[in-house]
PDB file of N, CA and C in Angstrom:
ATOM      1  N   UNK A   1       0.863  -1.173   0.000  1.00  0.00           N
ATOM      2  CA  UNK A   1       0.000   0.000   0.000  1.00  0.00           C
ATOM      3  C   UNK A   1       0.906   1.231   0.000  1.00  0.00           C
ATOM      4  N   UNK A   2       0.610   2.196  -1.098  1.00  0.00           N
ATOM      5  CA  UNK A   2       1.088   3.610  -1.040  1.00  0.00           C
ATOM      6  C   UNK A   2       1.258   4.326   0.327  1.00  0.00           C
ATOM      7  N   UNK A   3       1.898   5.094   0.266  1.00  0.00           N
ATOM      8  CA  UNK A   3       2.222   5.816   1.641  1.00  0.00           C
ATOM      9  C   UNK A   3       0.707   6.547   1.660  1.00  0.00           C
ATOM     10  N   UNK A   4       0.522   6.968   0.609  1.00  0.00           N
ATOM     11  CA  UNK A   4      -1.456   8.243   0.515  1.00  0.00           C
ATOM     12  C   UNK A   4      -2.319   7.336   0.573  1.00  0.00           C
ATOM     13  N   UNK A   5      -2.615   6.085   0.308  1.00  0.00           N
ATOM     14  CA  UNK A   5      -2.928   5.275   0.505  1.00  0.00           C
ATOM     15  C   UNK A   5      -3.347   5.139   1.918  1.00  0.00           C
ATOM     16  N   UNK A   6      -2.247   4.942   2.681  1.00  0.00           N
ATOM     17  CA  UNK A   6      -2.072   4.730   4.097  1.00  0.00           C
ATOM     18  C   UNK A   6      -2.743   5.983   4.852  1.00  0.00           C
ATOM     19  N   UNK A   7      -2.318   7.225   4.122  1.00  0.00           N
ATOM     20  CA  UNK A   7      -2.772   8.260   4.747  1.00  0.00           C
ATOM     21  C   UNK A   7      -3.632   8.092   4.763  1.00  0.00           C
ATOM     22  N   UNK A   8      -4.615   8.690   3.667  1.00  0.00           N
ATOM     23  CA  UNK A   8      -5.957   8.494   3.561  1.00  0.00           C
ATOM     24  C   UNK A   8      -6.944   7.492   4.236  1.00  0.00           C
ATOM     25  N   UNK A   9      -6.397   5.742   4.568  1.00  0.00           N
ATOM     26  CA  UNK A   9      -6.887   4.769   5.049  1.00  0.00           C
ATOM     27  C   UNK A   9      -7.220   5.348   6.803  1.00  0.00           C
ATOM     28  N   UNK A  10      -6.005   5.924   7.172  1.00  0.00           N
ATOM     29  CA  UNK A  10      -6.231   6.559   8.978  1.00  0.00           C
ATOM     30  C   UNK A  10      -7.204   7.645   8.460  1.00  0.00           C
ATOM     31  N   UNK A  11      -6.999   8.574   7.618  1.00  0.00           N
ATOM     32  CA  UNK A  11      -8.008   9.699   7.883  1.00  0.00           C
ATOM     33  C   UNK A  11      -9.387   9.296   7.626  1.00  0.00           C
ATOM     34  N   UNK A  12      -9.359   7.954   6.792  1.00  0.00           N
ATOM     35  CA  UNK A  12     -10.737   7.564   6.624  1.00  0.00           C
ATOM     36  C   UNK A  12     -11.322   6.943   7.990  1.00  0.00           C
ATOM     37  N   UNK A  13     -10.809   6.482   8.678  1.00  0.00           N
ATOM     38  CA  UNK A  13     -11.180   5.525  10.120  1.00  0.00           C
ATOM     39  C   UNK A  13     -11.223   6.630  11.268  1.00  0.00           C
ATOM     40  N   UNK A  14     -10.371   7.349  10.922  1.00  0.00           N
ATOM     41  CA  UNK A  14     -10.838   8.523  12.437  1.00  0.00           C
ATOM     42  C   UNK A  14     -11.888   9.032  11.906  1.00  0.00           C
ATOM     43  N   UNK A  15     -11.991   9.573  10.328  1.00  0.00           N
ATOM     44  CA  UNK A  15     -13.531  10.085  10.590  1.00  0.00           C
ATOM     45  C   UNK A  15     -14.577   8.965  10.758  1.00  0.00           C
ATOM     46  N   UNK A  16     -14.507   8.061  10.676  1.00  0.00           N
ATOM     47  CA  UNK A  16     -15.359   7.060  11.397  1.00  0.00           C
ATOM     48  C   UNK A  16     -16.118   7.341  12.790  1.00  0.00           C
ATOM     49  N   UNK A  17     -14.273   7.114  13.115  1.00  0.00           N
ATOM     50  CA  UNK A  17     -14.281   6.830  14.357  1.00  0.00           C
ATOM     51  C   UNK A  17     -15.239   8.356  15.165  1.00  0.00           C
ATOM     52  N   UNK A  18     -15.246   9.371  14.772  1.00  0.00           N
ATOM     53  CA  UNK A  18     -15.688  10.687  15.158  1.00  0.00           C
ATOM     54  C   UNK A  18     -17.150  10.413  15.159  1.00  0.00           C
ATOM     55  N   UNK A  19     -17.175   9.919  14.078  1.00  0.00           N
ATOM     56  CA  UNK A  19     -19.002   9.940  13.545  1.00  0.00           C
ATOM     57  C   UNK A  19     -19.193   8.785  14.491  1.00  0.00           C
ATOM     58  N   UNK A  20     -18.971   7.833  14.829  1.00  0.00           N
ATOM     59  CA  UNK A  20     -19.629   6.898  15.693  1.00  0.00           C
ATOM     60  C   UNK A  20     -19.628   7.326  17.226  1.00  0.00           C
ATOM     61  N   UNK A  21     -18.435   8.500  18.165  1.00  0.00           N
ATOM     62  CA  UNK A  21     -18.479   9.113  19.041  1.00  0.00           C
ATOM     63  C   UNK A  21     -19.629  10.043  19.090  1.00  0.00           C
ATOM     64  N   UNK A  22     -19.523  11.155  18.144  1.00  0.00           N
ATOM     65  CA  UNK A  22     -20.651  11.872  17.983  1.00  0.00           C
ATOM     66  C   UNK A  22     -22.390  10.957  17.735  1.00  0.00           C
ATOM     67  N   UNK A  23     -22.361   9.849  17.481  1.00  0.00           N
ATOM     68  CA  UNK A  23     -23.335   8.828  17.327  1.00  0.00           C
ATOM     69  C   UNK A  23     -23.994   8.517  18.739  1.00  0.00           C
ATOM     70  N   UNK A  24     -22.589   8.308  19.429  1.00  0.00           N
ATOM     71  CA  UNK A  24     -23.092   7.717  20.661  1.00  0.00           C
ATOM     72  C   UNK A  24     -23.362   8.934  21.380  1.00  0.00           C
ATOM     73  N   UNK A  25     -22.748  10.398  21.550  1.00  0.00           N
ATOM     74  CA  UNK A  25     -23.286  10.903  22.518  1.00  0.00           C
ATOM     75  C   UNK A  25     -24.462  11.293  21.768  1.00  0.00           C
ATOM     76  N   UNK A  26     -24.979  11.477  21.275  1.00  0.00           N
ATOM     77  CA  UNK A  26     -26.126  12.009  21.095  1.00  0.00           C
ATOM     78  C   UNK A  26     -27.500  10.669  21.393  1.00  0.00           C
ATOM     79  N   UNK A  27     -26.897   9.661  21.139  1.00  0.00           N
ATOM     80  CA  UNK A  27     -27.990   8.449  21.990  1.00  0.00           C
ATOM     81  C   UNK A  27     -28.044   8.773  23.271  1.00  0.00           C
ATOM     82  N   UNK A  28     -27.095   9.054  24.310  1.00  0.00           N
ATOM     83  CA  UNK A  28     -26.432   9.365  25.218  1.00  0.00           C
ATOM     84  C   UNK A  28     -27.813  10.839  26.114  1.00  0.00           C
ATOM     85  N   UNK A  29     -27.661  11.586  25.082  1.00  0.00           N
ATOM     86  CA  UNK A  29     -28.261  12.783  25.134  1.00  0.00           C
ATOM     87  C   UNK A  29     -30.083  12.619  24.808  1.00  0.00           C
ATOM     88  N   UNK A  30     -30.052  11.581  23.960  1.00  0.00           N
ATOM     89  CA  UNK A  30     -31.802  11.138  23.578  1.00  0.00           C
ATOM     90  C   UNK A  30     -32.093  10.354  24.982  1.00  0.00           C
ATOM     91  N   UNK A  31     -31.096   9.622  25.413  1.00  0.00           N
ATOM     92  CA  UNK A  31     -31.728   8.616  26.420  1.00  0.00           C
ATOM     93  C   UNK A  31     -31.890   9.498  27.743  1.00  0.00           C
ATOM     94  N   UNK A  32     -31.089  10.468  27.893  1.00  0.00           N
ATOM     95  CA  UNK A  32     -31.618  11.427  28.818  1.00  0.00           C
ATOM     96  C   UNK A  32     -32.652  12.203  28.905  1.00  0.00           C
ATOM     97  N   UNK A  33     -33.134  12.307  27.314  1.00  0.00           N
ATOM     98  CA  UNK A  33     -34.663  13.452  27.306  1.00  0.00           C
ATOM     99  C   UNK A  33     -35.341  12.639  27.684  1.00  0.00           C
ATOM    100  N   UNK A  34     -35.230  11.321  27.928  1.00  0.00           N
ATOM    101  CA  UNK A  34     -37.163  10.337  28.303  1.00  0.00           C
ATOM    102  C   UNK A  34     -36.776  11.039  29.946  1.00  0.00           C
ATOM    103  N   UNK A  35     -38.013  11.151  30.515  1.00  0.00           N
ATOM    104  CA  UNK A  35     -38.601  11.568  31.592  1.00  0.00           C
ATOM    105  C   UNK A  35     -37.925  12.919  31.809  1.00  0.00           C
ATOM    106  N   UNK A  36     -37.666  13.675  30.841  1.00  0.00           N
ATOM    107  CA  UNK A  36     -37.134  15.177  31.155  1.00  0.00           C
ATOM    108  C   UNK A  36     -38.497  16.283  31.133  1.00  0.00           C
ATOM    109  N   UNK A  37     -39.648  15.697  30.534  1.00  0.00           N
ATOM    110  CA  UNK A  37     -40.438  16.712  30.448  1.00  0.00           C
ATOM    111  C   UNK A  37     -41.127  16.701  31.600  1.00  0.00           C
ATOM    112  N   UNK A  38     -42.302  17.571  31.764  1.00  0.00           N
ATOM    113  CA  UNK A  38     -43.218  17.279  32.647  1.00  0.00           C
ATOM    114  C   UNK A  38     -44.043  16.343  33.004  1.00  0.00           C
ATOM    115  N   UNK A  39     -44.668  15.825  33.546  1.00  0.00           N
ATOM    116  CA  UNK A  39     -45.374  14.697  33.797  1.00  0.00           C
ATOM    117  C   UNK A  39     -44.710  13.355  33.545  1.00  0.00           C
ATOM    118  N   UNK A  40     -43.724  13.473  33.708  1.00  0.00           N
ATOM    119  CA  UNK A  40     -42.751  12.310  32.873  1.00  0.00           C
ATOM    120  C   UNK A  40     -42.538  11.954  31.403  1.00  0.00           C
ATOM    121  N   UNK A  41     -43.275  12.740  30.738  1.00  0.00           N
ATOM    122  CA  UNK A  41     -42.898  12.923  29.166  1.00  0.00           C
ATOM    123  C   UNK A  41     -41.534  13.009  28.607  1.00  0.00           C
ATOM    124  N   UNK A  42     -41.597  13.803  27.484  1.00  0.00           N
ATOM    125  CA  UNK A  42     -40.497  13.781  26.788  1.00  0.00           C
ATOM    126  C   UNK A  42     -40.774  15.305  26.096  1.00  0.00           C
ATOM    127  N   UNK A  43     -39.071  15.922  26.629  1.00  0.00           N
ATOM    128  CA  UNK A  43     -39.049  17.220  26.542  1.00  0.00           C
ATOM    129  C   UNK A  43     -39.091  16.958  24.583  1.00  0.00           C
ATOM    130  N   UNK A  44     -39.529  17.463  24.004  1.00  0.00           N
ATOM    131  CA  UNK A  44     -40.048  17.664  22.433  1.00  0.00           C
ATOM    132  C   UNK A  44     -39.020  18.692  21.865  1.00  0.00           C
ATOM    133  N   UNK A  45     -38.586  19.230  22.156  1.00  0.00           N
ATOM    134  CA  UNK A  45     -38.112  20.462  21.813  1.00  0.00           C
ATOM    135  C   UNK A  45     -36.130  19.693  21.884  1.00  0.00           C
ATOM    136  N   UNK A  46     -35.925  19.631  23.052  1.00  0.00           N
ATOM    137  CA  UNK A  46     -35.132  18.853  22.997  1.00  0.00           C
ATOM    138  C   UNK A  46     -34.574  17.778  22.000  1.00  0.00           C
ATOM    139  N   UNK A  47     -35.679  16.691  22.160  1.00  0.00           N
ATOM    140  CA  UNK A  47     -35.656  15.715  21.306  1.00  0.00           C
ATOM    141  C   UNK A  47     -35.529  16.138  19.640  1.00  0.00           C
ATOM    142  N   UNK A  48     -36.564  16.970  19.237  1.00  0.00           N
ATOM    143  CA  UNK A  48     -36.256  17.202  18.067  1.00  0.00           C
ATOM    144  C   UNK A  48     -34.634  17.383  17.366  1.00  0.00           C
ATOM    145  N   UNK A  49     -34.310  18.608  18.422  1.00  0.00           N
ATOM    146  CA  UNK A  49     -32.649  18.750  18.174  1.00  0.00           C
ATOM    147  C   UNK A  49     -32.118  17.587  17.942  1.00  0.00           C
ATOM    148  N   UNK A  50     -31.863  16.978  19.315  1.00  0.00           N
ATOM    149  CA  UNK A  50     -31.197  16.064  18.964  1.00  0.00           C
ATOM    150  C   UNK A  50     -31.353  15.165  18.012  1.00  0.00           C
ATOM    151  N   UNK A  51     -32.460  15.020  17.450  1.00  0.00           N
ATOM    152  CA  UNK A  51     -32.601  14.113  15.591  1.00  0.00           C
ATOM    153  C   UNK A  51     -32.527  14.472  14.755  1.00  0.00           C
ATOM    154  N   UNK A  52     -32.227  16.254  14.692  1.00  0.00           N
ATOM    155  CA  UNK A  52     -31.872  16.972  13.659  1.00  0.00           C
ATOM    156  C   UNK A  52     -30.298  16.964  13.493  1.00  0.00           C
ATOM    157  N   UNK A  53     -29.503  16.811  14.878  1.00  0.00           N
ATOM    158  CA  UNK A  53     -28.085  16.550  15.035  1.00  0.00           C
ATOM    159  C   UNK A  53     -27.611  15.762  14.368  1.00  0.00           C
ATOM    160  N   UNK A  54     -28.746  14.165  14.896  1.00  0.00           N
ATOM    161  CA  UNK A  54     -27.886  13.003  14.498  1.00  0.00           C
ATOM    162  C   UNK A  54     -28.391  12.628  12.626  1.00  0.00           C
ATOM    163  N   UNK A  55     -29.373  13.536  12.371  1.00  0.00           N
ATOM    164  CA  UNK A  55     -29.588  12.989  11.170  1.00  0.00           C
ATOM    165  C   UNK A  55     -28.326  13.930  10.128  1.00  0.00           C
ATOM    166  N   UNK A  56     -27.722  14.782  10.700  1.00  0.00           N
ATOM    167  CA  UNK A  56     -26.993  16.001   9.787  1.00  0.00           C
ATOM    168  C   UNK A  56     -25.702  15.121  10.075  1.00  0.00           C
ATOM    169  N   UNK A  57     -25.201  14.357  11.386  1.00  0.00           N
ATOM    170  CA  UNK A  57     -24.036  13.726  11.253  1.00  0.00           C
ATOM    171  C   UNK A  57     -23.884  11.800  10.467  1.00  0.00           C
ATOM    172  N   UNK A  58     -25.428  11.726  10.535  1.00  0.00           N
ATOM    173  CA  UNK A  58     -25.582  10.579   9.384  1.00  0.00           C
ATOM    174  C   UNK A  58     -25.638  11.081   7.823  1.00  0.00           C
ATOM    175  N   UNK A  59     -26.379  12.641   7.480  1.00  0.00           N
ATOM    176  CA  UNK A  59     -26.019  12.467   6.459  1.00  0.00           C
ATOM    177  C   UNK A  59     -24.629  12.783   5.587  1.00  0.00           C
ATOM    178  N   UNK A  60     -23.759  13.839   6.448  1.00  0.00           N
ATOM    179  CA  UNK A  60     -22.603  14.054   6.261  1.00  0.00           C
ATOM    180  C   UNK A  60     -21.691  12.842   6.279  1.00  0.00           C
ATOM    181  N   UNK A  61     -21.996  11.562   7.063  1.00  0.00           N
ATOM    182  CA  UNK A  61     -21.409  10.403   6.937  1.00  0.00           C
ATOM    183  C   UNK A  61     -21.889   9.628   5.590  1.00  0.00           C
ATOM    184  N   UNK A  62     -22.552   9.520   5.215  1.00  0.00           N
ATOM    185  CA  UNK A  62     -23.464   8.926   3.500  1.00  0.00           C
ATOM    186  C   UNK A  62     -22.705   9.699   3.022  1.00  0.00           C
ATOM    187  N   UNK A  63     -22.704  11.189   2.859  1.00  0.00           N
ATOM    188  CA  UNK A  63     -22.156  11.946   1.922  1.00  0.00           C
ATOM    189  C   UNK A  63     -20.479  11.852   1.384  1.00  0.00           C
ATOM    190  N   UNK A  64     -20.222  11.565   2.627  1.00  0.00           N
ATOM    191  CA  UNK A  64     -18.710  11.634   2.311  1.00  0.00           C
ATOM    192  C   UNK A  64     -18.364  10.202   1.576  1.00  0.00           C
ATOM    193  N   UNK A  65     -18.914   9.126   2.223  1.00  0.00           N
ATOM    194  CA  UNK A  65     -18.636   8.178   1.449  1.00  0.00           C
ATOM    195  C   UNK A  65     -18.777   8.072   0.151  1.00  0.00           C
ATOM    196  N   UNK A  66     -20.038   8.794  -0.520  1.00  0.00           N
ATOM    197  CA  UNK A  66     -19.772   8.827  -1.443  1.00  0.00           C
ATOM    198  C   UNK A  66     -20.094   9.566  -2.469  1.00  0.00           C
ATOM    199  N   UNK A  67     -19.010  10.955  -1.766  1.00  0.00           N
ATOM    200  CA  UNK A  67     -17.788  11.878  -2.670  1.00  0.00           C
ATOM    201  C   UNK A  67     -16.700  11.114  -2.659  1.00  0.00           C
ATOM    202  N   UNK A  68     -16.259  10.337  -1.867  1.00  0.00           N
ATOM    203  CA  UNK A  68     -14.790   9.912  -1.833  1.00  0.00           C
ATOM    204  C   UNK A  68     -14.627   8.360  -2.533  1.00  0.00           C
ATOM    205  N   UNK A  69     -16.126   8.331  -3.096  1.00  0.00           N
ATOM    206  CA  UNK A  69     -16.070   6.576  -3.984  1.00  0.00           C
ATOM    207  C   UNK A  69     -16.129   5.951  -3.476  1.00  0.00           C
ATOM    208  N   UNK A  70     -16.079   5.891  -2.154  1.00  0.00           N
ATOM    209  CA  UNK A  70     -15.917   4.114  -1.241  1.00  0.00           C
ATOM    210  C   UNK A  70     -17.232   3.127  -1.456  1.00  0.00           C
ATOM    211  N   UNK A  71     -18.445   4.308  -1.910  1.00  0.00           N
ATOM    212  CA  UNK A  71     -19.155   3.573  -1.870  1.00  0.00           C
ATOM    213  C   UNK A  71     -20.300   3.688  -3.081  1.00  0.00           C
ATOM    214  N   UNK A  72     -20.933   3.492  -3.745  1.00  0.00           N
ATOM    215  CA  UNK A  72     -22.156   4.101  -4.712  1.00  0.00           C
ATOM    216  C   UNK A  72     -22.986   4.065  -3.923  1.00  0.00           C
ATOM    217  N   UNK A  73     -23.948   5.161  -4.470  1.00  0.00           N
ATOM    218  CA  UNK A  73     -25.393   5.104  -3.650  1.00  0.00           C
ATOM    219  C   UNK A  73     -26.416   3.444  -3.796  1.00  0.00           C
ATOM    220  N   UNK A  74     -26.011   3.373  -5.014  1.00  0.00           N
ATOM    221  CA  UNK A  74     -26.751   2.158  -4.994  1.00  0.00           C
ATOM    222  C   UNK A  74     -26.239   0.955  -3.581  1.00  0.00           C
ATOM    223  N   UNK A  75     -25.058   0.849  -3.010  1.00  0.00           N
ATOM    224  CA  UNK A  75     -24.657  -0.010  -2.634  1.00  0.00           C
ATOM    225  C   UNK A  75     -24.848   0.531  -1.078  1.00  0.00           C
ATOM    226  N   UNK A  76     -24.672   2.098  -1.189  1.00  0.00           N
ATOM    227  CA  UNK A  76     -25.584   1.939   0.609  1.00  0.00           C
ATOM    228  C   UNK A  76     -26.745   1.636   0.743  1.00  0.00           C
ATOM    229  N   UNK A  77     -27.495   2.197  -0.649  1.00  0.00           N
ATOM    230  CA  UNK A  77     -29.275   2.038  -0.162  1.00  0.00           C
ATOM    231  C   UNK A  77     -29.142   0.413   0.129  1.00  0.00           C
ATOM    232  N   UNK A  78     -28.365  -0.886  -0.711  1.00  0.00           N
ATOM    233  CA  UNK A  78     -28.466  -2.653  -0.369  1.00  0.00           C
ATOM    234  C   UNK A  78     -27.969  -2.326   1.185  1.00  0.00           C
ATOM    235  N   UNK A  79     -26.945  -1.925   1.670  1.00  0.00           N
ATOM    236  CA  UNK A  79     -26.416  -1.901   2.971  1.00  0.00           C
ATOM    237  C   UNK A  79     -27.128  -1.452   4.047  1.00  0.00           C
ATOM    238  N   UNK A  80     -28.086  -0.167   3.470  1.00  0.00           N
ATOM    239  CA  UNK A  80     -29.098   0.549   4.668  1.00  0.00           C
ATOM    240  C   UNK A  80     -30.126  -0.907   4.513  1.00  0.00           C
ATOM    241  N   UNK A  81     -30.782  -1.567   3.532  1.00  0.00           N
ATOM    242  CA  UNK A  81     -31.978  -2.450   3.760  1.00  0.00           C
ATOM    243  C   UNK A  81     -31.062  -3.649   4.548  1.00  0.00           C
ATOM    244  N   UNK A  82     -30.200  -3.918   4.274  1.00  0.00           N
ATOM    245  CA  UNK A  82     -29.593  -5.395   4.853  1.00  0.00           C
ATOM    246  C   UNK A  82     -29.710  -4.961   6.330  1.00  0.00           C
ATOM    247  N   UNK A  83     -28.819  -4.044   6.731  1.00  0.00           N
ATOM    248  CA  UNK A  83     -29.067  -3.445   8.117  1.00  0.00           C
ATOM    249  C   UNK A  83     -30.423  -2.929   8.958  1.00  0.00           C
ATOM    250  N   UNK A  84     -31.110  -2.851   8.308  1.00  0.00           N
ATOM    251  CA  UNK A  84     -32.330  -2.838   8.524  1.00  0.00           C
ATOM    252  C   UNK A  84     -33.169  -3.674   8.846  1.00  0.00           C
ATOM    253  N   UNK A  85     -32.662  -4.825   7.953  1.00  0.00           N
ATOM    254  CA  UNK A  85     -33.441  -6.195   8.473  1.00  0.00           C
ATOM    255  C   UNK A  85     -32.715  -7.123   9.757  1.00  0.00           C
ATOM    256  N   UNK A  86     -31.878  -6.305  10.487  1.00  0.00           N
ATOM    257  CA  UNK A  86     -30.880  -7.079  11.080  1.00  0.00           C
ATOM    258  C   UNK A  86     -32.241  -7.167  12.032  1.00  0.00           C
ATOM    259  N   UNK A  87     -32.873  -6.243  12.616  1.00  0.00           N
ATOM    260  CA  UNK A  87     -34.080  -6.672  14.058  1.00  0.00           C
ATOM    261  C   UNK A  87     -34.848  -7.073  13.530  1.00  0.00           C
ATOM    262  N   UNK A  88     -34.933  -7.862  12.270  1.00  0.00           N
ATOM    263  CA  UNK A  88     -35.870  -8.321  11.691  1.00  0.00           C
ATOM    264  C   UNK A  88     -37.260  -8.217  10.781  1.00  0.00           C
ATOM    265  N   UNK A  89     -37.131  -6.591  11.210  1.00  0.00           N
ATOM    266  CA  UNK A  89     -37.949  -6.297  10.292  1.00  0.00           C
ATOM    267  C   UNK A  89     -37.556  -4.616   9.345  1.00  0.00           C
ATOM    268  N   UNK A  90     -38.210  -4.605   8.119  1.00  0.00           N
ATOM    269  CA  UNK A  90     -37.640  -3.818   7.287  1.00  0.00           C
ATOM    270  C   UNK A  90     -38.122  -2.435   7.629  1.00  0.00           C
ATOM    271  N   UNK A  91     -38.651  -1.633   8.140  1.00  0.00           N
ATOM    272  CA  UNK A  91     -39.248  -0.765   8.651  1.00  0.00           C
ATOM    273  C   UNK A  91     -38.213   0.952   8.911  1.00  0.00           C
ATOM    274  N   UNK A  92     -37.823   0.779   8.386  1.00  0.00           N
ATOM    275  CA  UNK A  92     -36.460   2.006   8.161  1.00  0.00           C
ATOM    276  C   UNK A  92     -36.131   2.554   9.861  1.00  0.00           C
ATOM    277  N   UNK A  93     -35.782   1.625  10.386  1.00  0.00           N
ATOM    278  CA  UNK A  93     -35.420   2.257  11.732  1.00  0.00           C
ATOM    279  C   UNK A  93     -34.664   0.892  12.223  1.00  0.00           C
ATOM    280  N   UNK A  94     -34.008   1.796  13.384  1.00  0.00           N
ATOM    281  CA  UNK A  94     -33.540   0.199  14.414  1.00  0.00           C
ATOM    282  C   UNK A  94     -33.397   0.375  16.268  1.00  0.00           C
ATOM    283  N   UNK A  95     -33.697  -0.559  16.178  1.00  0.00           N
ATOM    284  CA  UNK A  95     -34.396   0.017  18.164  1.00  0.00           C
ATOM    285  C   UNK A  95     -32.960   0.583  18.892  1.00  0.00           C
ATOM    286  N   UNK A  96     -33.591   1.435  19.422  1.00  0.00           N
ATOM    287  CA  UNK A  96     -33.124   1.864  20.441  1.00  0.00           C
ATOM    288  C   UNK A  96     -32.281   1.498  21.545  1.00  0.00           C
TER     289      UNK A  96
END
Protein backbone atom coordinates (compact mmCIF):
# COMPACT_ATOMS: atom_id res chain seq x y z
CA UNK A 1 0.00 0.00 0.00
CA UNK A 2 1.09 3.61 -1.04
CA UNK A 3 2.22 5.82 1.64
CA UNK A 4 -1.46 8.24 0.51
CA UNK A 5 -2.93 5.27 0.51
CA UNK A 6 -2.07 4.73 4.10
CA UNK A 7 -2.77 8.26 4.75
CA UNK A 8 -5.96 8.49 3.56
CA UNK A 9 -6.89 4.77 5.05
CA UNK A 10 -6.23 6.56 8.98
CA UNK A 11 -8.01 9.70 7.88
CA UNK A 12 -10.74 7.56 6.62
CA UNK A 13 -11.18 5.52 10.12
CA UNK A 14 -10.84 8.52 12.44
CA UNK A 15 -13.53 10.09 10.59
CA UNK A 16 -15.36 7.06 11.40
CA UNK A 17 -14.28 6.83 14.36
CA UNK A 18 -15.69 10.69 15.16
CA UNK A 19 -19.00 9.94 13.55
CA UNK A 20 -19.63 6.90 15.69
CA UNK A 21 -18.48 9.11 19.04
CA UNK A 22 -20.65 11.87 17.98
CA UNK A 23 -23.34 8.83 17.33
CA UNK A 24 -23.09 7.72 20.66
CA UNK A 25 -23.29 10.90 22.52
CA UNK A 26 -26.13 12.01 21.09
CA UNK A 27 -27.99 8.45 21.99
CA UNK A 28 -26.43 9.36 25.22
CA UNK A 29 -28.26 12.78 25.13
CA UNK A 30 -31.80 11.14 23.58
CA UNK A 31 -31.73 8.62 26.42
CA UNK A 32 -31.62 11.43 28.82
CA UNK A 33 -34.66 13.45 27.31
CA UNK A 34 -37.16 10.34 28.30
CA UNK A 35 -38.60 11.57 31.59
CA UNK A 36 -37.13 15.18 31.15
CA UNK A 37 -40.44 16.71 30.45
CA UNK A 38 -43.22 17.28 32.65
CA UNK A 39 -45.37 14.70 33.80
CA UNK A 40 -42.75 12.31 32.87
CA UNK A 41 -42.90 12.92 29.17
CA UNK A 42 -40.50 13.78 26.79
CA UNK A 43 -39.05 17.22 26.54
CA UNK A 44 -40.05 17.66 22.43
CA UNK A 45 -38.11 20.46 21.81
CA UNK A 46 -35.13 18.85 23.00
CA UNK A 47 -35.66 15.71 21.31
CA UNK A 48 -36.26 17.20 18.07
CA UNK A 49 -32.65 18.75 18.17
CA UNK A 50 -31.20 16.06 18.96
CA UNK A 51 -32.60 14.11 15.59
CA UNK A 52 -31.87 16.97 13.66
CA UNK A 53 -28.09 16.55 15.04
CA UNK A 54 -27.89 13.00 14.50
CA UNK A 55 -29.59 12.99 11.17
CA UNK A 56 -26.99 16.00 9.79
CA UNK A 57 -24.04 13.73 11.25
CA UNK A 58 -25.58 10.58 9.38
CA UNK A 59 -26.02 12.47 6.46
CA UNK A 60 -22.60 14.05 6.26
CA UNK A 61 -21.41 10.40 6.94
CA UNK A 62 -23.46 8.93 3.50
CA UNK A 63 -22.16 11.95 1.92
CA UNK A 64 -18.71 11.63 2.31
CA UNK A 65 -18.64 8.18 1.45
CA UNK A 66 -19.77 8.83 -1.44
CA UNK A 67 -17.79 11.88 -2.67
CA UNK A 68 -14.79 9.91 -1.83
CA UNK A 69 -16.07 6.58 -3.98
CA UNK A 70 -15.92 4.11 -1.24
CA UNK A 71 -19.15 3.57 -1.87
CA UNK A 72 -22.16 4.10 -4.71
CA UNK A 73 -25.39 5.10 -3.65
CA UNK A 74 -26.75 2.16 -4.99
CA UNK A 75 -24.66 -0.01 -2.63
CA UNK A 76 -25.58 1.94 0.61
CA UNK A 77 -29.28 2.04 -0.16
CA UNK A 78 -28.47 -2.65 -0.37
CA UNK A 79 -26.42 -1.90 2.97
CA UNK A 80 -29.10 0.55 4.67
CA UNK A 81 -31.98 -2.45 3.76
CA UNK A 82 -29.59 -5.40 4.85
CA UNK A 83 -29.07 -3.45 8.12
CA UNK A 84 -32.33 -2.84 8.52
CA UNK A 85 -33.44 -6.19 8.47
CA UNK A 86 -30.88 -7.08 11.08
CA UNK A 87 -34.08 -6.67 14.06
CA UNK A 88 -35.87 -8.32 11.69
CA UNK A 89 -37.95 -6.30 10.29
CA UNK A 90 -37.64 -3.82 7.29
CA UNK A 91 -39.25 -0.77 8.65
CA UNK A 92 -36.46 2.01 8.16
CA UNK A 93 -35.42 2.26 11.73
CA UNK A 94 -33.54 0.20 14.41
CA UNK A 95 -34.40 0.02 18.16
CA UNK A 96 -33.12 1.86 20.44
Amino acid sequence: MSLINWIFDIYQHTQVEKAREESADLRRELSSLKNAGSAGGVNNEKLERALGELALATRTVQRMLLDKGICTHEEFAAKLREVDLEDGRSDGRLPL
